[in-house]
Protein backbone atom coordinates (compact mmCIF):
# COMPACT_ATOMS: atom_id res chain seq x y z
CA UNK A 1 0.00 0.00 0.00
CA UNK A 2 1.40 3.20 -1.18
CA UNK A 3 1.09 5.03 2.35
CA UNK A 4 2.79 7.75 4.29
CA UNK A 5 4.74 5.41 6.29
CA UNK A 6 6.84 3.56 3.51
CA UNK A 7 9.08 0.39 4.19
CA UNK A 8 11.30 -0.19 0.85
CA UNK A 9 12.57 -3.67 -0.32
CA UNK A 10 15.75 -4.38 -0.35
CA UNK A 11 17.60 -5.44 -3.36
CA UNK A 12 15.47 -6.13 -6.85
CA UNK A 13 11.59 -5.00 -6.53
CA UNK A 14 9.16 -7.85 -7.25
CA UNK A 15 6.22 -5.17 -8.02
CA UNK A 16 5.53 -2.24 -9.41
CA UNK A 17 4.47 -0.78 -6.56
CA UNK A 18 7.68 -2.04 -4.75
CA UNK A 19 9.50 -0.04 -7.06
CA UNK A 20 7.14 3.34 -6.79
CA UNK A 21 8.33 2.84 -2.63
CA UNK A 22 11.64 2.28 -3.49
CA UNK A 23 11.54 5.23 -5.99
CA UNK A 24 9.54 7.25 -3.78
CA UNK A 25 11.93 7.35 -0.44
CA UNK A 26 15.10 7.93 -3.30
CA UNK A 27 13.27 10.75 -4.34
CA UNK A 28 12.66 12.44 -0.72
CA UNK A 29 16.03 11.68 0.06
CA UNK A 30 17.40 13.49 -3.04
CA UNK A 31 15.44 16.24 -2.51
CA UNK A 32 16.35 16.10 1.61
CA UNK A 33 19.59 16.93 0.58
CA UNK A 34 18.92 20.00 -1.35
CA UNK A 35 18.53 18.71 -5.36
CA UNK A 36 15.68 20.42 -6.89
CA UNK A 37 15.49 18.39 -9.93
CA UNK A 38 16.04 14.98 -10.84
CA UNK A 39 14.92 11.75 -12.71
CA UNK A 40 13.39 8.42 -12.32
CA UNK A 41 13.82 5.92 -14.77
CA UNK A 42 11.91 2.78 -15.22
CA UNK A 43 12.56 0.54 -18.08
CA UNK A 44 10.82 -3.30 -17.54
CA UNK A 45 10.20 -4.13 -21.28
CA UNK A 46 13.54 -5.83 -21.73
CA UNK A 47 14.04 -4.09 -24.82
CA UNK A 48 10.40 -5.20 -26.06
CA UNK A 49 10.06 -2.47 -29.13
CA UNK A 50 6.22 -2.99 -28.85
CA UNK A 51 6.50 -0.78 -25.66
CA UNK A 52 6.53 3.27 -26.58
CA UNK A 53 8.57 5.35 -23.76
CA UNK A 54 5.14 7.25 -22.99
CA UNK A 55 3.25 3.91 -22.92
CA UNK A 56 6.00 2.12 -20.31
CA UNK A 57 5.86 5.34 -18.24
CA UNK A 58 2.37 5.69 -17.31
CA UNK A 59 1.45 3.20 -15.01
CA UNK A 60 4.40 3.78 -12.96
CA UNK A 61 3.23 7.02 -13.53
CA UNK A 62 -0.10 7.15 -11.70
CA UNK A 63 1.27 5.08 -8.77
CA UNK A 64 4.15 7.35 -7.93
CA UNK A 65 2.62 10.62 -8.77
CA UNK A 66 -0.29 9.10 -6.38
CA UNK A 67 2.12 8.28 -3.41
CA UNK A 68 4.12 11.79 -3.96
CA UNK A 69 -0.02 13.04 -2.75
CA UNK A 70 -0.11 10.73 -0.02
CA UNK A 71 3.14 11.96 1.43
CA UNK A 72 3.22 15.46 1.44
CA UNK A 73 2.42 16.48 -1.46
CA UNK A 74 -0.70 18.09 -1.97
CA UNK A 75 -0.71 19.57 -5.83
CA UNK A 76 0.84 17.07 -8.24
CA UNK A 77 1.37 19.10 -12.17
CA UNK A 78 1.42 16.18 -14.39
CA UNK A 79 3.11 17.29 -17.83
CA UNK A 80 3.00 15.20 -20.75
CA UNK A 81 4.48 15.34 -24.55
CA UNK A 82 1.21 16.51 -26.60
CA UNK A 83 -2.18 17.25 -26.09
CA UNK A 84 -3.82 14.51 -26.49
CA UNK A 85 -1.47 12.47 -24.16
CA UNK A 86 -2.58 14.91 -21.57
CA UNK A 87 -6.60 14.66 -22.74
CA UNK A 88 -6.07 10.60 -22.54
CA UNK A 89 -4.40 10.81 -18.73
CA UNK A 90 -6.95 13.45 -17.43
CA UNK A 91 -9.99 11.32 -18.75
CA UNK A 92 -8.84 8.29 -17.64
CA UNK A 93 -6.85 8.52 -14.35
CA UNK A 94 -5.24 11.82 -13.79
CA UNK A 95 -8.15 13.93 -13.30
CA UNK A 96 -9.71 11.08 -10.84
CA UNK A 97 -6.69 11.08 -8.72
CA UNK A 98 -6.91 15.17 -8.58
CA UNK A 99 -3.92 16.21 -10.49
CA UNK A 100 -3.65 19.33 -12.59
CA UNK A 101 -2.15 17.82 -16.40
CA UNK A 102 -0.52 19.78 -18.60
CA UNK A 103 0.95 19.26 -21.87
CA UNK A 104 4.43 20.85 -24.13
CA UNK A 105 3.43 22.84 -27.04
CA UNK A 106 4.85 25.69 -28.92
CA UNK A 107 5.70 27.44 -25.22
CA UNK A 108 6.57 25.82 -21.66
CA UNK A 109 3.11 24.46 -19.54
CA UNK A 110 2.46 27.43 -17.37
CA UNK A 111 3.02 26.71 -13.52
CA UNK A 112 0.53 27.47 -10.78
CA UNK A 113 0.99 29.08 -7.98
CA UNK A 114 -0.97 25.92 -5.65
CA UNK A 115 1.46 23.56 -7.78
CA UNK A 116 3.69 21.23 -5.15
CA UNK A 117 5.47 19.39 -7.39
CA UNK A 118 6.22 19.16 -11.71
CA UNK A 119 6.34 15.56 -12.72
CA UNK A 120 7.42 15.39 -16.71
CA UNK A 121 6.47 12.45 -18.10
CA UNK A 122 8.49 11.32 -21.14
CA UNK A 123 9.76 14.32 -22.28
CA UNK A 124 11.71 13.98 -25.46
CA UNK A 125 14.57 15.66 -27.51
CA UNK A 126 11.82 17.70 -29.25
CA UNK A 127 10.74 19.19 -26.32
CA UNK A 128 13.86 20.47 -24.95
CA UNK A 129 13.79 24.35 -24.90
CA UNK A 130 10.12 24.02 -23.43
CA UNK A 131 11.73 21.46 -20.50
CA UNK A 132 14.40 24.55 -20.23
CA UNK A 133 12.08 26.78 -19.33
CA UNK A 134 9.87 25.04 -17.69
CA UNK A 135 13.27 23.62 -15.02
CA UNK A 136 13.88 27.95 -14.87
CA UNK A 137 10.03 28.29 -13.80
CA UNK A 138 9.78 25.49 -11.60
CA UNK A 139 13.51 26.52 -9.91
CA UNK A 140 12.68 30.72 -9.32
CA UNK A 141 9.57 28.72 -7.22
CA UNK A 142 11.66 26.24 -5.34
CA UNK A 143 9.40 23.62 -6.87
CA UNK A 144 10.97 20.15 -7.31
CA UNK A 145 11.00 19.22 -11.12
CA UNK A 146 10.91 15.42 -11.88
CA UNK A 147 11.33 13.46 -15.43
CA UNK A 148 9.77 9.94 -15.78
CA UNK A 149 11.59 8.12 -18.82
CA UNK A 150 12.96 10.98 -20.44
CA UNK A 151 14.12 10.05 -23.84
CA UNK A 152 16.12 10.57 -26.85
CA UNK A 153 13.61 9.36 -28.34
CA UNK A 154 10.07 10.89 -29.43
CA UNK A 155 7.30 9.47 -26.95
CA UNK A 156 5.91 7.52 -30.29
CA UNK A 157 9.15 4.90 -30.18
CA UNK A 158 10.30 6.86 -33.51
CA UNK A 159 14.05 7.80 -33.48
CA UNK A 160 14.80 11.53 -33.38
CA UNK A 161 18.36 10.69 -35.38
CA UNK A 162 17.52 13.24 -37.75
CA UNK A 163 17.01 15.97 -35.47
CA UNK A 164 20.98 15.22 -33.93
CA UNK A 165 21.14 18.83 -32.48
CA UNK A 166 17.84 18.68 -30.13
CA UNK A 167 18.80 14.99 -29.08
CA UNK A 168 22.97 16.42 -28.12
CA UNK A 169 20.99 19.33 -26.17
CA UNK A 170 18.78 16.90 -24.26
CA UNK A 171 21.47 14.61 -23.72
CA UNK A 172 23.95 17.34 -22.19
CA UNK A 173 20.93 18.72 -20.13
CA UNK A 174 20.09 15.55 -18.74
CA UNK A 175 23.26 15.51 -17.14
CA UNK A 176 22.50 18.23 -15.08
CA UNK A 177 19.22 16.13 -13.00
CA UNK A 178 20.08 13.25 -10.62
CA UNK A 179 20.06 9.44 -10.83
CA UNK A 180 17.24 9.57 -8.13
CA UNK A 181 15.87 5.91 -9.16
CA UNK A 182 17.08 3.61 -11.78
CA UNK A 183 15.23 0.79 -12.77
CA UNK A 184 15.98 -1.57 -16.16
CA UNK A 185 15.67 -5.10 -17.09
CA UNK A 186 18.05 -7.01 -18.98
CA UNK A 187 17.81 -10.38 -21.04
CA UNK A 188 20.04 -11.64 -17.73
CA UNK A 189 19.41 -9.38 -14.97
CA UNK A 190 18.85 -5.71 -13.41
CA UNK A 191 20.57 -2.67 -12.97
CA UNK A 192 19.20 -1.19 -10.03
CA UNK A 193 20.06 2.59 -8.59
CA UNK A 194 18.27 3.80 -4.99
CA UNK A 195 19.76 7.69 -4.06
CA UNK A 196 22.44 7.79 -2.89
CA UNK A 197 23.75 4.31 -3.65
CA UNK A 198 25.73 3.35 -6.90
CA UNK A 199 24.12 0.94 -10.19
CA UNK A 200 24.01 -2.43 -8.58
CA UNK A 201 24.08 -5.07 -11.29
CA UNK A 202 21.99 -8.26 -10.55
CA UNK A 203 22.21 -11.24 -12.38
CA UNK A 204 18.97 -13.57 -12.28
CA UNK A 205 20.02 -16.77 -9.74
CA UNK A 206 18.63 -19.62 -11.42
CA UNK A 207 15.64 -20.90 -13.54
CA UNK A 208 13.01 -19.73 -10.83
CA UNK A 209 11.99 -15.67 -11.19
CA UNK A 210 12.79 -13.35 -7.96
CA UNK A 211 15.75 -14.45 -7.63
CA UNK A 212 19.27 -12.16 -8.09
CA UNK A 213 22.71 -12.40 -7.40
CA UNK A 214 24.18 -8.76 -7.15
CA UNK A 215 27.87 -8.97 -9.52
CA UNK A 216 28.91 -5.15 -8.81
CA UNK A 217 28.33 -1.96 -7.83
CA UNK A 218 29.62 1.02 -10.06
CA UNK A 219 29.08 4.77 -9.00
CA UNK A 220 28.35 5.91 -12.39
CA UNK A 221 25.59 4.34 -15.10
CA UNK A 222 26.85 1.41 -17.14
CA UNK A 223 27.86 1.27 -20.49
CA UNK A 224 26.81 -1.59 -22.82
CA UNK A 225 30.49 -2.70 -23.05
CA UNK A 226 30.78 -2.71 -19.48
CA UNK A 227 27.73 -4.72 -18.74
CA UNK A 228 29.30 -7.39 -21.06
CA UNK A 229 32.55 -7.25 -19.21
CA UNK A 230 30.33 -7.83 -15.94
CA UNK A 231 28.25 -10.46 -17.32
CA UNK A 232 31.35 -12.29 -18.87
CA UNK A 233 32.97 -12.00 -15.94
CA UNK A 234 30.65 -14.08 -14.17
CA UNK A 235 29.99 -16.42 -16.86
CA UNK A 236 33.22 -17.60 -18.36
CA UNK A 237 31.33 -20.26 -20.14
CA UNK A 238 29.38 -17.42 -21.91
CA UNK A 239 32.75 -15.94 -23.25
CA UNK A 240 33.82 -19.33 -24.90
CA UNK A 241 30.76 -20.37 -26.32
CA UNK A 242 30.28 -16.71 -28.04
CA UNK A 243 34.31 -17.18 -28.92
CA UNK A 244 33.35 -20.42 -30.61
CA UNK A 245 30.44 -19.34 -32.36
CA UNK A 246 32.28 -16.28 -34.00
CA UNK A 247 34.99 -19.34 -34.94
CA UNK A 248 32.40 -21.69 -36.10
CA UNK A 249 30.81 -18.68 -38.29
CA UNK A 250 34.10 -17.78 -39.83
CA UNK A 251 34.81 -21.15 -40.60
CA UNK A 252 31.81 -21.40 -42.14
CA UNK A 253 32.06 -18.38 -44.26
CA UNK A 254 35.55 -19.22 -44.94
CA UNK A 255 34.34 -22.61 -46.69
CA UNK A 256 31.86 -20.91 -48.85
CA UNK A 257 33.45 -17.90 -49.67
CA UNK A 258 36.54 -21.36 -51.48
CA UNK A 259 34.10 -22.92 -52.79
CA UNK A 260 32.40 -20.43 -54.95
């Protein structure tokens, strides 16, 4: 129950609402300790394409931006890529739950003075001189700013590669919010960040779910090539059968390539 007197699990959440408590007491100790703005990222498709970055977020969404209410916070602005994200949230959930929704557009979602809290939900490379303004609004009001899932991406699944200079800006600006909570499944395992701790790396123990061994700890976000060094570090055998695959294919090509 998402509650004002939170207990988080330890290690790998086995819920979603786990995870909102987990990401929940991250985000009031970030915030404890003086960071105005910061992110929480949840990413449980395990690389499943079918799942849009706006379309993972919002569940999550609703639960934490619910519990944020429950503990303190009594005006919740709920800002989403387009207009008709925001129309679909306020008709089916947001407007139940009592939040005030917002949307990006042509200019930054105006802030209001009973606002508590800005939760951005998804917010893309496209929208990245309204997000500016909107983190100068929300920090002249000493009003925490949070992104769900933001993404170099557009919230549609559609790459932005075309549009290189607004995904470099989002990228650089991203670096100025916190790793409040990190959340992402892998084909093997989970990287898991709680403020202030480092990216744990779990591997899954076994055939039976719920299970996790945690491999290491870094301080900073993992690269792909270091998650392989991780993973092949704890699984040798992985190493020499992908060794002898790249040898068997070679061979293979090696043949044909004679024969013809």
């Amino acid at each position: 129950t998402i509650g004002p007197d939170l207990i988080s699990q330890k290690g790998v959440p086995t819920s979603m609402e786990a995870a909102v408590v987990q990401s929940l007491l991250s985000s009031v100790t970030v915030m404890k300790r003086g960071c105005g703005r910061f992110r929480v990222d949840v990413d449980t498709t395990g690389g499943d394409e079918t799942y849009t970055t706006l379309k993972n977020s919002v569940p999550f969404t609703r639960v934490f931006s619910k519990g944020l209410m429950v503990n303190g916070f009594s005006q919740v602005r709920l800002v989403f890529p387009d207009v008709g994200a925001a129309a679909l949230a306020t008709r089916d959930w947001a407007g139940e739950d009592g939040h005030a929704v917002s949307s990006f557009g042509r200019s930054a979602p105006q802030i209001d003075p009973s606002d508590d809290c800005i939760v951005c939900v998804a917010p893309a490379s496209s929208e990245i001189q309204q997000l500016r303004t909107l983190s100068e609004q929300a920090s002249e009001l000493g009003l925490p700013l949070i992104l769900i899932n933001p993404s170099v991406k557009s919230p549609g699944g559609e790459n932005l590669g075309s549009l290189g200079a607004y995904t470099l800006s989002l990228s650089e600006f991203l670096r100025t919010f916190e790793y409040a909570y990190y959340l992402r499944t892998l084909d093997w395992g989970v990287i898991l960040r709680n403020y202030p701790s480092g990216f744990q790396i779990f591997q899954q123990a076994g055939p039976k779910p719920g299970k996790y061994d945690l491999l290491e700890t870094l301080s900073s976000l993992p690269s792909g090539d270091t998650l392989e060094r991780i993973y092949l570090g704890a699984n040798p055998e992985a190493a020499e059968e992908g060794l002898q695959a790249i040898s068997t294919g070679l061979s293979r090509f090696i043949n044909q390539y004679t024969k013809g």
